[in-house]
Protein backbone atom coordinates (compact mmCIF):
# COMPACT_ATOMS: atom_id res chain seq x y z
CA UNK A 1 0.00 0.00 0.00
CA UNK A 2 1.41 3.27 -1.10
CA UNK A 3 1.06 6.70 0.79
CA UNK A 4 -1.34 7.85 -1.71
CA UNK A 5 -3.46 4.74 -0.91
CA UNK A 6 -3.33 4.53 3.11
CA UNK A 7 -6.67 4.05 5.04
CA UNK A 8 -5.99 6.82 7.34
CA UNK A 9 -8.39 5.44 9.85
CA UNK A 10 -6.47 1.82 10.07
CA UNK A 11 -5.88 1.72 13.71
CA UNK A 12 -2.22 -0.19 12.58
CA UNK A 13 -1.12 3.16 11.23
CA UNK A 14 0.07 4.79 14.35
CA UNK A 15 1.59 1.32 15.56
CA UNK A 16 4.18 1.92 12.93
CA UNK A 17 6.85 4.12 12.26
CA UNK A 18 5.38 4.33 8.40
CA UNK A 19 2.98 7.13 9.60
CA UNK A 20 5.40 9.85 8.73
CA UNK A 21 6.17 8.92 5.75
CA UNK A 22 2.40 8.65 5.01
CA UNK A 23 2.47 12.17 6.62
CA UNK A 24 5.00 13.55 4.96
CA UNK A 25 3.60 12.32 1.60
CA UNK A 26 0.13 13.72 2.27
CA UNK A 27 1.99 17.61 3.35
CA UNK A 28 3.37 17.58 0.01
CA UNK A 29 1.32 16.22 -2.66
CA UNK A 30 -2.00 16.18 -0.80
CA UNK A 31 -2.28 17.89 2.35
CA UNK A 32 -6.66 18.12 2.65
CA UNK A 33 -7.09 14.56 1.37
CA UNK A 34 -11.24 13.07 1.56
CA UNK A 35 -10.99 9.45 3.22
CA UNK A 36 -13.88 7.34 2.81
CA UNK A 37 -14.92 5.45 5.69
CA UNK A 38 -17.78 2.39 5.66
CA UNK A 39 -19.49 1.55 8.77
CA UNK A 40 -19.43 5.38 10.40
CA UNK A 41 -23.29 6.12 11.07
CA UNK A 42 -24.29 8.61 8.13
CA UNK A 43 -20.66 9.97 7.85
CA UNK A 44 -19.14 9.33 4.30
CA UNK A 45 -15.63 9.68 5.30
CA UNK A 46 -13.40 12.84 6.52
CA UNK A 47 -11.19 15.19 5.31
CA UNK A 48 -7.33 14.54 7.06
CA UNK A 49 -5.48 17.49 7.03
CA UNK A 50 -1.90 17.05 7.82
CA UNK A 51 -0.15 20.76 7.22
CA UNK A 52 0.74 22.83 11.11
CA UNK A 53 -0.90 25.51 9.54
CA UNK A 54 -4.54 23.60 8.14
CA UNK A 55 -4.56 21.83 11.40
CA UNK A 56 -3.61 25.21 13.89
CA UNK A 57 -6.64 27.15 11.51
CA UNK A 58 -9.11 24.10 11.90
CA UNK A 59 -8.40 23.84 15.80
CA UNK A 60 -9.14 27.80 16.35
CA UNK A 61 -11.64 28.92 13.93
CA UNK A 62 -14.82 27.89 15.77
CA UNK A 63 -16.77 29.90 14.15
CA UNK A 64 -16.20 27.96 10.86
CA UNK A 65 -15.83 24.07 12.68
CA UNK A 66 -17.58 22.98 16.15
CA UNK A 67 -16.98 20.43 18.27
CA UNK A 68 -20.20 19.61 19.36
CA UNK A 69 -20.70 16.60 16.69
CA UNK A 70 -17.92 14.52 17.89
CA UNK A 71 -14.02 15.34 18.61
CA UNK A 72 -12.33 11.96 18.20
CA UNK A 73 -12.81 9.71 15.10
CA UNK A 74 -14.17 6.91 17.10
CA UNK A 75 -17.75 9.18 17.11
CA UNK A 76 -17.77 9.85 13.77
CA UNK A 77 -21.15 9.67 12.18
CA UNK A 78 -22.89 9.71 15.42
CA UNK A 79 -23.81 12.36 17.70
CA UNK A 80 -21.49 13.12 20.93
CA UNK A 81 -23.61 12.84 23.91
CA UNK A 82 -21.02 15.28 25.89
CA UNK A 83 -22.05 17.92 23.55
CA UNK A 84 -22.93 21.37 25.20
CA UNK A 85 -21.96 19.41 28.78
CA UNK A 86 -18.20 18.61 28.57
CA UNK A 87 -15.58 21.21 28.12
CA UNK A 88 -13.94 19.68 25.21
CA UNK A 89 -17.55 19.07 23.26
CA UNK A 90 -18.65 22.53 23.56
CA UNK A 91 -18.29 25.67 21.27
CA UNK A 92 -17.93 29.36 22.74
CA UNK A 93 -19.06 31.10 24.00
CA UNK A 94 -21.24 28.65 26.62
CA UNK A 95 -17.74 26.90 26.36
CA UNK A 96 -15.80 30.35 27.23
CA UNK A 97 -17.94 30.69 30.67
CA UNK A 98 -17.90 26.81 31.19
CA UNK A 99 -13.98 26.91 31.39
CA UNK A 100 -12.86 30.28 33.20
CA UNK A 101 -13.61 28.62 36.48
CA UNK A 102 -11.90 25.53 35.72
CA UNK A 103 -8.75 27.57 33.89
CA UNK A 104 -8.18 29.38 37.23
CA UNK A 105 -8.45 26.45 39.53
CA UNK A 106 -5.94 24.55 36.94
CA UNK A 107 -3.49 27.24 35.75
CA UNK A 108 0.33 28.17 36.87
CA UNK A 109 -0.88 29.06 40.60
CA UNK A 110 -2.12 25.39 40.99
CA UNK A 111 0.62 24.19 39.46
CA UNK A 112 3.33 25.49 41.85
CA UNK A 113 1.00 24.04 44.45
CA UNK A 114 1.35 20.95 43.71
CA UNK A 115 4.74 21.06 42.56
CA UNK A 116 6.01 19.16 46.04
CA UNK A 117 3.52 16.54 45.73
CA UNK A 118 4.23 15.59 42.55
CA UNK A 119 8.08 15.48 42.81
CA UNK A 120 7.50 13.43 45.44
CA UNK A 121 5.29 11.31 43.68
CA UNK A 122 7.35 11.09 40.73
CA UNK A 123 10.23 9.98 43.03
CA UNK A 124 8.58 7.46 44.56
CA UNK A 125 7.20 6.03 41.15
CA UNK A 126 10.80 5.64 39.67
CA UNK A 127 12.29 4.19 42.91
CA UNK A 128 9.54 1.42 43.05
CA UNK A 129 9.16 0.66 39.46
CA UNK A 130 12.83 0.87 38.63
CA UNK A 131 15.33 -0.38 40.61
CA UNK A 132 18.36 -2.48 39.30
CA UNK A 133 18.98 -3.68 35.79
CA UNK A 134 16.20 -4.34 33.33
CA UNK A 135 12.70 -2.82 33.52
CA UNK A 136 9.57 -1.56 31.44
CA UNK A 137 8.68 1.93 31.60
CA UNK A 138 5.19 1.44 30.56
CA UNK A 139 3.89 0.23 34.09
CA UNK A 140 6.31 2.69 35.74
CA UNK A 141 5.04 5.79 33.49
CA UNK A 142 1.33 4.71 33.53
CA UNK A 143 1.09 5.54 37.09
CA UNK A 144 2.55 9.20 36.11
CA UNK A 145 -0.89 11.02 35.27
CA UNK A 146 -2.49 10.44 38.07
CA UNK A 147 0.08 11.95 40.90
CA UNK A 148 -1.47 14.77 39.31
CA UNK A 149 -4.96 14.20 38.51
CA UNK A 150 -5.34 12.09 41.81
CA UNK A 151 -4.85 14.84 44.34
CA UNK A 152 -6.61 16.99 41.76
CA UNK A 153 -9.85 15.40 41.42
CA UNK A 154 -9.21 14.06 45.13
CA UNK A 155 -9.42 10.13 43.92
CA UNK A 156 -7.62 7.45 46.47
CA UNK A 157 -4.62 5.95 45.20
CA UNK A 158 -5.79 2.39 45.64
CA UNK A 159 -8.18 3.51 42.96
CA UNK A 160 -6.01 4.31 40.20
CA UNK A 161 -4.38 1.41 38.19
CA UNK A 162 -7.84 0.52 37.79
CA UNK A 163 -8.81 3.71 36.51
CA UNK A 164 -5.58 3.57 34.35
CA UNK A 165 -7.07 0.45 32.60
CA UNK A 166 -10.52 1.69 31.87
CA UNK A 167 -9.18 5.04 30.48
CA UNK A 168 -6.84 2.79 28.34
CA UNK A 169 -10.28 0.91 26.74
CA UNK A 170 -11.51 4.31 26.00
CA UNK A 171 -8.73 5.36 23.95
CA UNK A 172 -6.80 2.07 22.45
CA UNK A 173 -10.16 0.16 21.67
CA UNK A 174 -8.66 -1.31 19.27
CA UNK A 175 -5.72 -2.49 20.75
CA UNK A 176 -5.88 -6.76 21.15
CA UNK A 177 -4.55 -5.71 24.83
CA UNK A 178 -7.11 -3.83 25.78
CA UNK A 179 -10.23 -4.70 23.79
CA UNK A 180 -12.98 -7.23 25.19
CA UNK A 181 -13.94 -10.46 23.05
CA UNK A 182 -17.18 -8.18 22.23
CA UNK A 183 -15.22 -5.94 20.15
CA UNK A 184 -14.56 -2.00 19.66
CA UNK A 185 -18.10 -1.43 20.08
CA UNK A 186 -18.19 -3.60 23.31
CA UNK A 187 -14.70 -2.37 24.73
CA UNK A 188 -16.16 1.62 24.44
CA UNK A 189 -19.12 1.41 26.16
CA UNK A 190 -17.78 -0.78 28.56
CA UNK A 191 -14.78 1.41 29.80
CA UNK A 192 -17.53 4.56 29.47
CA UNK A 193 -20.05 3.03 31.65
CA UNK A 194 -17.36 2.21 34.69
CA UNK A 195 -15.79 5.35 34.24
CA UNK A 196 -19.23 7.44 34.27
CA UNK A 197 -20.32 4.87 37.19
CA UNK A 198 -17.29 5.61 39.20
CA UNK A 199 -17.42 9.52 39.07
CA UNK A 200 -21.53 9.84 39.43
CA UNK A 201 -20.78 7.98 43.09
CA UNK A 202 -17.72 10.57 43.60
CA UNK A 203 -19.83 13.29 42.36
CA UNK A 204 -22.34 12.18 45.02
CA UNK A 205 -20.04 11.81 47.57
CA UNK A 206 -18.94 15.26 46.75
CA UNK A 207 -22.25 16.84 47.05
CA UNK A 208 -22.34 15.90 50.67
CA UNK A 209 -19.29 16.52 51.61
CA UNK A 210 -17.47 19.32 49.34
CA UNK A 211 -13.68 19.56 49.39
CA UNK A 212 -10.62 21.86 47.73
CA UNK A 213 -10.75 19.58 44.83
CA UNK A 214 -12.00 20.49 41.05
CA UNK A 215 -14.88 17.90 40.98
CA UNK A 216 -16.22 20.44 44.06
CA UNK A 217 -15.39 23.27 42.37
CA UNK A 218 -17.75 22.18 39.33
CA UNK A 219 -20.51 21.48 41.22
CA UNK A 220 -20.37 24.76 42.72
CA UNK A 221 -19.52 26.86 39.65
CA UNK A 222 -22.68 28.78 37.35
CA UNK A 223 -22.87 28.47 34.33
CA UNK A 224 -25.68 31.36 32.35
CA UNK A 225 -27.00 31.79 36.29
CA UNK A 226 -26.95 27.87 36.75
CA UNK A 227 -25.24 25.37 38.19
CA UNK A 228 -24.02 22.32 36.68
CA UNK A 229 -25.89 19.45 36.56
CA UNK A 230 -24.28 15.93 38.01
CA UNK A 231 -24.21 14.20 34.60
CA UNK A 232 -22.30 17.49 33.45
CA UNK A 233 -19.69 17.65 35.76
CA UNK A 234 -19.40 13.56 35.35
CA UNK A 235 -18.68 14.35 32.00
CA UNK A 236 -15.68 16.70 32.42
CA UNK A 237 -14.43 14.35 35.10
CA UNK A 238 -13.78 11.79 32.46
CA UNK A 239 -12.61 14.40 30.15
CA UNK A 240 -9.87 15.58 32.74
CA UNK A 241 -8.62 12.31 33.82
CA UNK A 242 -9.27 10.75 30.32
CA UNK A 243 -6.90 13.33 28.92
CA UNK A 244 -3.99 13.13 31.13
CA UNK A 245 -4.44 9.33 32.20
CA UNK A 246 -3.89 7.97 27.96
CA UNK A 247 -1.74 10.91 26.71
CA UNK A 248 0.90 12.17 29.53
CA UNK A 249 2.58 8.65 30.24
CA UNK A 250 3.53 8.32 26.70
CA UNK A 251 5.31 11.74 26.27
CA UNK A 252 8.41 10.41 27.76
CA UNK A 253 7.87 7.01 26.88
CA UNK A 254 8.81 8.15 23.08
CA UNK A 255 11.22 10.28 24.52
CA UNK A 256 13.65 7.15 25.97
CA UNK A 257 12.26 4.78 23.04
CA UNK A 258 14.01 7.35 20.44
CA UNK A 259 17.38 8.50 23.31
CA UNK A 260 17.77 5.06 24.36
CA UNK A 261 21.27 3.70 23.52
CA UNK A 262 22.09 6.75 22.22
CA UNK A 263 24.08 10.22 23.47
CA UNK A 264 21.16 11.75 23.17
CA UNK A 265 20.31 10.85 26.43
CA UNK A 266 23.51 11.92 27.90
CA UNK A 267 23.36 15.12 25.92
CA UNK A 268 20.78 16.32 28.06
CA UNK A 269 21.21 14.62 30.94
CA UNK A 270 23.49 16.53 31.12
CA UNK A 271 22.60 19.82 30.24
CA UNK A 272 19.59 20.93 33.19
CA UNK A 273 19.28 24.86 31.47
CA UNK A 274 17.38 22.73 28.91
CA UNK A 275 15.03 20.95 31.29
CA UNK A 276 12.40 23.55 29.89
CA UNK A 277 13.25 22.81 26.45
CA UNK A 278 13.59 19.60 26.09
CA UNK A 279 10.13 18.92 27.24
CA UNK A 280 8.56 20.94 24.89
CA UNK A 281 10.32 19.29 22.47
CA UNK A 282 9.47 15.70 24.04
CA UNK A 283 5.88 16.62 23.97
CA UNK A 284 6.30 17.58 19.98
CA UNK A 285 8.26 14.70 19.44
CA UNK A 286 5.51 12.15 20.82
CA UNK A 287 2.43 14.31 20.04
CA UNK A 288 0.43 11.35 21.80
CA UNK A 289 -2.83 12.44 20.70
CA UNK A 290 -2.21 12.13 17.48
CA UNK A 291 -5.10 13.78 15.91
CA UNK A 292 -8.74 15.82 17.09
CA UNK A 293 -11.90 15.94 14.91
CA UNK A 294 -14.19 19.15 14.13
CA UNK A 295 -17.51 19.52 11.92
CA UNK A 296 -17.73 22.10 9.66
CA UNK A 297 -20.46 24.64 10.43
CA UNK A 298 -20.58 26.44 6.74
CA UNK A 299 -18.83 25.76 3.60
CA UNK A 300 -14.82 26.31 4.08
CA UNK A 301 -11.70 26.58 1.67
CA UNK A 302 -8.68 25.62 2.12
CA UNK A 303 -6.22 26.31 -0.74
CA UNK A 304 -2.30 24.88 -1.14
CA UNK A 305 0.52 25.24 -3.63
CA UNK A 306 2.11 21.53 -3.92
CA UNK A 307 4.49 19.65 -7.07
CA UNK A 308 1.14 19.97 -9.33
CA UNK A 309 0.37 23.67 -8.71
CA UNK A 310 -2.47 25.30 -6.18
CA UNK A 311 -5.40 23.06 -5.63
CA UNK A 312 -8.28 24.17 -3.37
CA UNK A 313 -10.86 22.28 -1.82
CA UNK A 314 -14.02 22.96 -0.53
CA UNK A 315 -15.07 21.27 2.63
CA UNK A 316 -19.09 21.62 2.94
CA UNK A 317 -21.16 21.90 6.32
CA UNK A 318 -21.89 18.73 7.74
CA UNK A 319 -18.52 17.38 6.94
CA UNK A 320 -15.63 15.91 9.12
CA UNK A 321 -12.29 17.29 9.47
CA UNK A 322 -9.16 15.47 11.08
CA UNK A 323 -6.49 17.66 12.08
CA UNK A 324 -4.00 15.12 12.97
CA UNK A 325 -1.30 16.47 15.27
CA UNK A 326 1.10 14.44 14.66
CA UNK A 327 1.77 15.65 11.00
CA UNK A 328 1.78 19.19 12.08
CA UNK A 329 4.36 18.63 14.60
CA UNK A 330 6.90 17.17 11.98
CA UNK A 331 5.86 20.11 9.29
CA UNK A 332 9.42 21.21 7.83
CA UNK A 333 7.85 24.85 7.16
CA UNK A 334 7.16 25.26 11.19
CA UNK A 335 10.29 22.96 12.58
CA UNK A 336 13.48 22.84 11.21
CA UNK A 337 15.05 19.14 11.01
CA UNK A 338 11.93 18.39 12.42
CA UNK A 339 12.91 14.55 12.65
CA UNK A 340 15.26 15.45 15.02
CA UNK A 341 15.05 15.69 18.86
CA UNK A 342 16.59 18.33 19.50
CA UNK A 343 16.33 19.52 23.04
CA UNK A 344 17.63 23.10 22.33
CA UNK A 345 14.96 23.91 19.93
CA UNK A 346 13.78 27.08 20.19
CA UNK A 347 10.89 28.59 19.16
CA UNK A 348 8.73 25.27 19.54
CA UNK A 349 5.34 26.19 18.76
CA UNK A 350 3.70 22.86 18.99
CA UNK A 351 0.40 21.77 18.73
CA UNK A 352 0.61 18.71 21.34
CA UNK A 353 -1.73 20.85 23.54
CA UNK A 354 -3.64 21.84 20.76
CA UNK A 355 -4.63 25.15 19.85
CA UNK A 356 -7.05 28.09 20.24
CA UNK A 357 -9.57 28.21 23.01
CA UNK A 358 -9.95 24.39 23.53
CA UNK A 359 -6.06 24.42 24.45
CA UNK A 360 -5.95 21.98 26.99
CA UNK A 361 -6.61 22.89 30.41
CA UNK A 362 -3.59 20.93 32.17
CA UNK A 363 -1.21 21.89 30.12
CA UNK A 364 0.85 23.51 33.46
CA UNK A 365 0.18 20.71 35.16
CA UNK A 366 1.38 18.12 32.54
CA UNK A 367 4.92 20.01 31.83
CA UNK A 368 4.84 20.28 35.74
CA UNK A 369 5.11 16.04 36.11
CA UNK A 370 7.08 16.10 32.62
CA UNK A 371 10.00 18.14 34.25
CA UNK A 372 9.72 16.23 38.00
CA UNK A 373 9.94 13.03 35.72
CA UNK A 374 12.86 14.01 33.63
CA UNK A 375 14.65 15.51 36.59
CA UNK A 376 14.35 12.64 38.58
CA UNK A 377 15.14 10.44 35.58
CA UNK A 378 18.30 11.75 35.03
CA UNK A 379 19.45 11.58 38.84
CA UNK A 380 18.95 8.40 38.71
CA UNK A 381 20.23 7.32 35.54
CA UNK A 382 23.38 8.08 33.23
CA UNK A 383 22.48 6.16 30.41
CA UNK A 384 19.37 3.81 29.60
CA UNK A 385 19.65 1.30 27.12
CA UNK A 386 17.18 -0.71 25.20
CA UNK A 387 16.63 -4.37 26.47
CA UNK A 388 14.19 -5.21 23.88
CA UNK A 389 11.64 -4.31 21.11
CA UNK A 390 8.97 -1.79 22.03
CA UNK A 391 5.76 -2.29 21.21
CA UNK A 392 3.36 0.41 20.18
CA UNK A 393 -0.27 0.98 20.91
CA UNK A 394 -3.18 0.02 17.98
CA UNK A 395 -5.05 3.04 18.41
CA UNK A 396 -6.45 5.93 15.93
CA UNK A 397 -6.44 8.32 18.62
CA UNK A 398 -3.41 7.28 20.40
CA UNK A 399 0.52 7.26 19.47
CA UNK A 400 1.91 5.76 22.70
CA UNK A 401 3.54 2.48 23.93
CA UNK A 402 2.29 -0.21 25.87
CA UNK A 403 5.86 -2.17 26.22
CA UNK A 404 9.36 -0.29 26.67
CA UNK A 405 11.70 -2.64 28.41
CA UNK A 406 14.94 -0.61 29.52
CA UNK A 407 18.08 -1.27 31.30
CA UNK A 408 19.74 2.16 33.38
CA UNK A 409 22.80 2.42 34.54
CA UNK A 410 22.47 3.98 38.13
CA UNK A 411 24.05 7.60 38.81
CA UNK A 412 26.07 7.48 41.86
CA UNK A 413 25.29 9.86 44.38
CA UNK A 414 27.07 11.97 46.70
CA UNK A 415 26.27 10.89 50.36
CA UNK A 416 25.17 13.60 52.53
C-alpha cells in the first residue's frame, strides 16, 4: 500500500513508524485529502489534514468548525452525547464561561501548588518501578498522570491502576490488549459506563461533603446563572482524567524509546538549562494524541501550492475534518530538522496541547510532572539502554507504547 493509498483510519497506522512517511507524503502532494470510511453512522468519510498551519486554523476557527458533533474519530457519524456538557464538546461562548472557572483552579498558581507533591510522587514512582537492571517503563510511566490528577480530582490511590485500565479501553479500543472479546463497540461502552459509574458515586459523595478539589469546584460553579448538573460535571471528570491518564505517560515514553542507547540521552542529561526545552520538544516529538476531529459549520476553503500547482478544496457543512497532530508537529515549514530531537529547539510552537480556546486545560500541570519526571530520571540514571523491542499501541487516537523494556545504569550519588 502506497502513501497515496493509506486508510488513514487503520488503527495499525500509528503502531508503525510508516505514519510519517504517510504524513509527509500527504503535506506535500495532498495535504486536505477526503478518506472514505464504511461503517461510520451517516458519515461518508473525513477530510485529514496534515499541514501545522490547516490543522492550527481548523483547531481555532470555531466559528467555521464545532466540536459539538464529535471530537475523536471513534464518534464519527454519530452524535457526541457530551455535547454542550463537557468542556472539550462545547463551542464558545457557553464553552468560554464553562472553562474560566476551571482555567483558574488549573493554571500556573495550581501548578506550583502541587509542585512538592508531585516530585514526590514522581520519586517514589521511579524508585519502586525501577530499581536495578532491566525494567519496562510502561507500568512505571502509567502511574505518572495520576500523581497529578489524583490529588486533583481528590481520587484514592488504591483507585487508580484501575482507573488507568478503563481510560486505556476508551482510547486504544482497538488495541488486542485492551479490547474485550465483544469488540470496539463492546470495549467503548464498557470502559464509558465504569468510568461514568465511578465519578456519578464521587460526584455524590462530593455533594455531601465538598472539598478543595475540582470535581467540588464544578458542582459549585454557574454556568448562564446555573449550576451544573451531576451528569455534566461527570462528564468533564472523564474528560480531565481521560486526557492526562492515555496521553501524559507516553510523552516520555517516546522520549527514551528514540534517546535510548544513544548520546542523546547523555546530551541532556546533562545539560539541566534545557530541562524547559527539552520537554517541549518531548511533547512535539511524541504528540500522543495524534489527531482531534471538528464539523464544519458552513462551507470552508482551504487552498495549497504543492508539485502539481495550487489546488483548493471545498469542505461543505456537515462534513468531518481530522487535524492530525502528529503531522503538524513534523511540518518542515514550522520545525526545522523536524525529525530530530533536538532539546535546544527554540521557538517550539507545537500543537501537542492543541490550539485556540480548547487548548488543553492541564497543560501547566502536565509540563509540571514532565520536568519532576525528567529531573528525577536523570538523577537516577546516566544512560538507559534498550533491552528489547517496544511495542506500540493500535489506536487511531493514540501514538503511545504499551511495552518499553529498559536497562539504566544507576548515577552514583554523593552521600550527605
Amino acid at each position: 500500500m502506497t502513501a497515496a493509498t493509506t486508510d488513514l483510519a487503520d488503527p495499525g497506522l500509528l503502531a508503525s513508524d510508516r505514519r510519517f512517511a504517510v504524513w509527509d507524503w500527504l503535506r506535500r502532494h495532498d495535504p486536505v485529502r477526503w478518506q472514505p470510511v464504511t461503517g461510520a453512522g451517516d458519515a461518508r468519510g473525513f477530510w485529514s489534514v496534515t499541514r501545522y498551519s490547516d490543522v492550527d486554523r481548523i483547531l481555532a476557527d470555531h466559528a467555521a468548525f464545532t466540536s459539538e458533533r464529535g471530537t475523536l474519530l471513534n464518534l464519527l457519524g454519530r452524535p457526541d452525547p457530551a455535547a454542550g456538557h463537557q468542556l472539550a464538546a462545547t463551542d464558545p461562548p457557553r464553552h468560554d464561561r464553562m472553562r474560566a472557572p476551571v482555567q483558574r483552579a488549573m493554571g500556573a498558581a495550581c501548578a506550583r501548588r502541587y509542585a512538592a507533591g508531585v516530585r514526590d510522587g514522581v520519586r517514589r514512582l521511579l524508585a519502586e518501578g525501577t530499581g536495578a537492571g532491566e525494567f519496562d517503563a510502561v507500568p512505571v510511566l502509567s502511574k505518572l498522570p495520576l500523581v497529578v490528577v489524583g490529588p486533583l480530582l481528590g481520587l484514592p490511590a488504591a483507585d487508580w491502576p484501575e482507573l488507568a485500565r478503563l481510560a486505556a479501553m476508551c482510547a486504544a479500543e482497538d488495541d488486542p490488549d485492551y479490547q474485550l472479546p465483544g469488540g470496539v463497540a463492546a470495549t467503548l461502552q464498557r470502559g464509558h459506563r465504569e468510568l461514568f459509574a465511578y465519578f456519578s458515586t464521587v460526584v455524590r459523595q462530593r455533594s455531601r461533603t465538598p472539598g478543595e478539589d475540582v470535581v467540588s469546584l464544578l458542582l459549585t460553579m454557574d454556568v448562564d446563572g446555573e449550576r451544573q448538573r451531576p451528569g455534566a460535571v461527570v462528564a468533564n471528570c472523564y474528560s480531565l482524567l481521560l486526557g492526562a491518564t492515555v496521553t501524559l505517560p507516553h510523552v516520555p515514553a517516546a522520549a527514551l524509546a528514540h534517546l535510548a542507547g544513544t548520546a542523546g540521552y547523555a546530551g541532556w542529561a546533562e545539560r539541566p538549562d534545557l530541562l524547559d526545552s527539552g520537554v517541549e520538544e518531548a511533547l512535539r516529538w511524541a504528540t500522543p494524541g495524534s489527531h482531534f476531529m471538528r464539523v464544519a459549520r458552513r462551507p470552508v476553503e482551504l487552498s495549497w501550492t504543492g508539485p502539481a500547482g495550487t489546488r483548493t478544496v471545498r469542505v461543505e457543512p456537515g462534513e468531518a475534518v481530522v487535524a492530525w497532530l502528529g503531522a503538524a508537529n513534523r511540518d518542515p515549514a514550522v520545525f526545522a530538522r523536524p525529525d530530530e530531537f533536538d532539546p535546544a529547539r527554540s521557538p517550539n510552537r507545537h500543537l501537542a496541547f492543541g490550539s485556540g480556546r480548547h487548548y488543553c486545560l492541564g497543560s501547566h500541570l502536565a509540563r509540571l510532572a514532565l520536568k519532576a519526571f525528567f529531573a528525577e530520571l536523570f538523577a537516577t540514571f546516566v544512560t538507559v539502554t534498550p533491552a528489547g523491542r517496544p511495542v506500540r499501541v493500535r489506536s487511531t487516537f493514540l501514538s503511545g507504547f504499551k511495552r518499553l523494556p529498559l536497562t539504566g545504569q544507576p548515577r552514583r550519588r554523593e552521600r550527605t
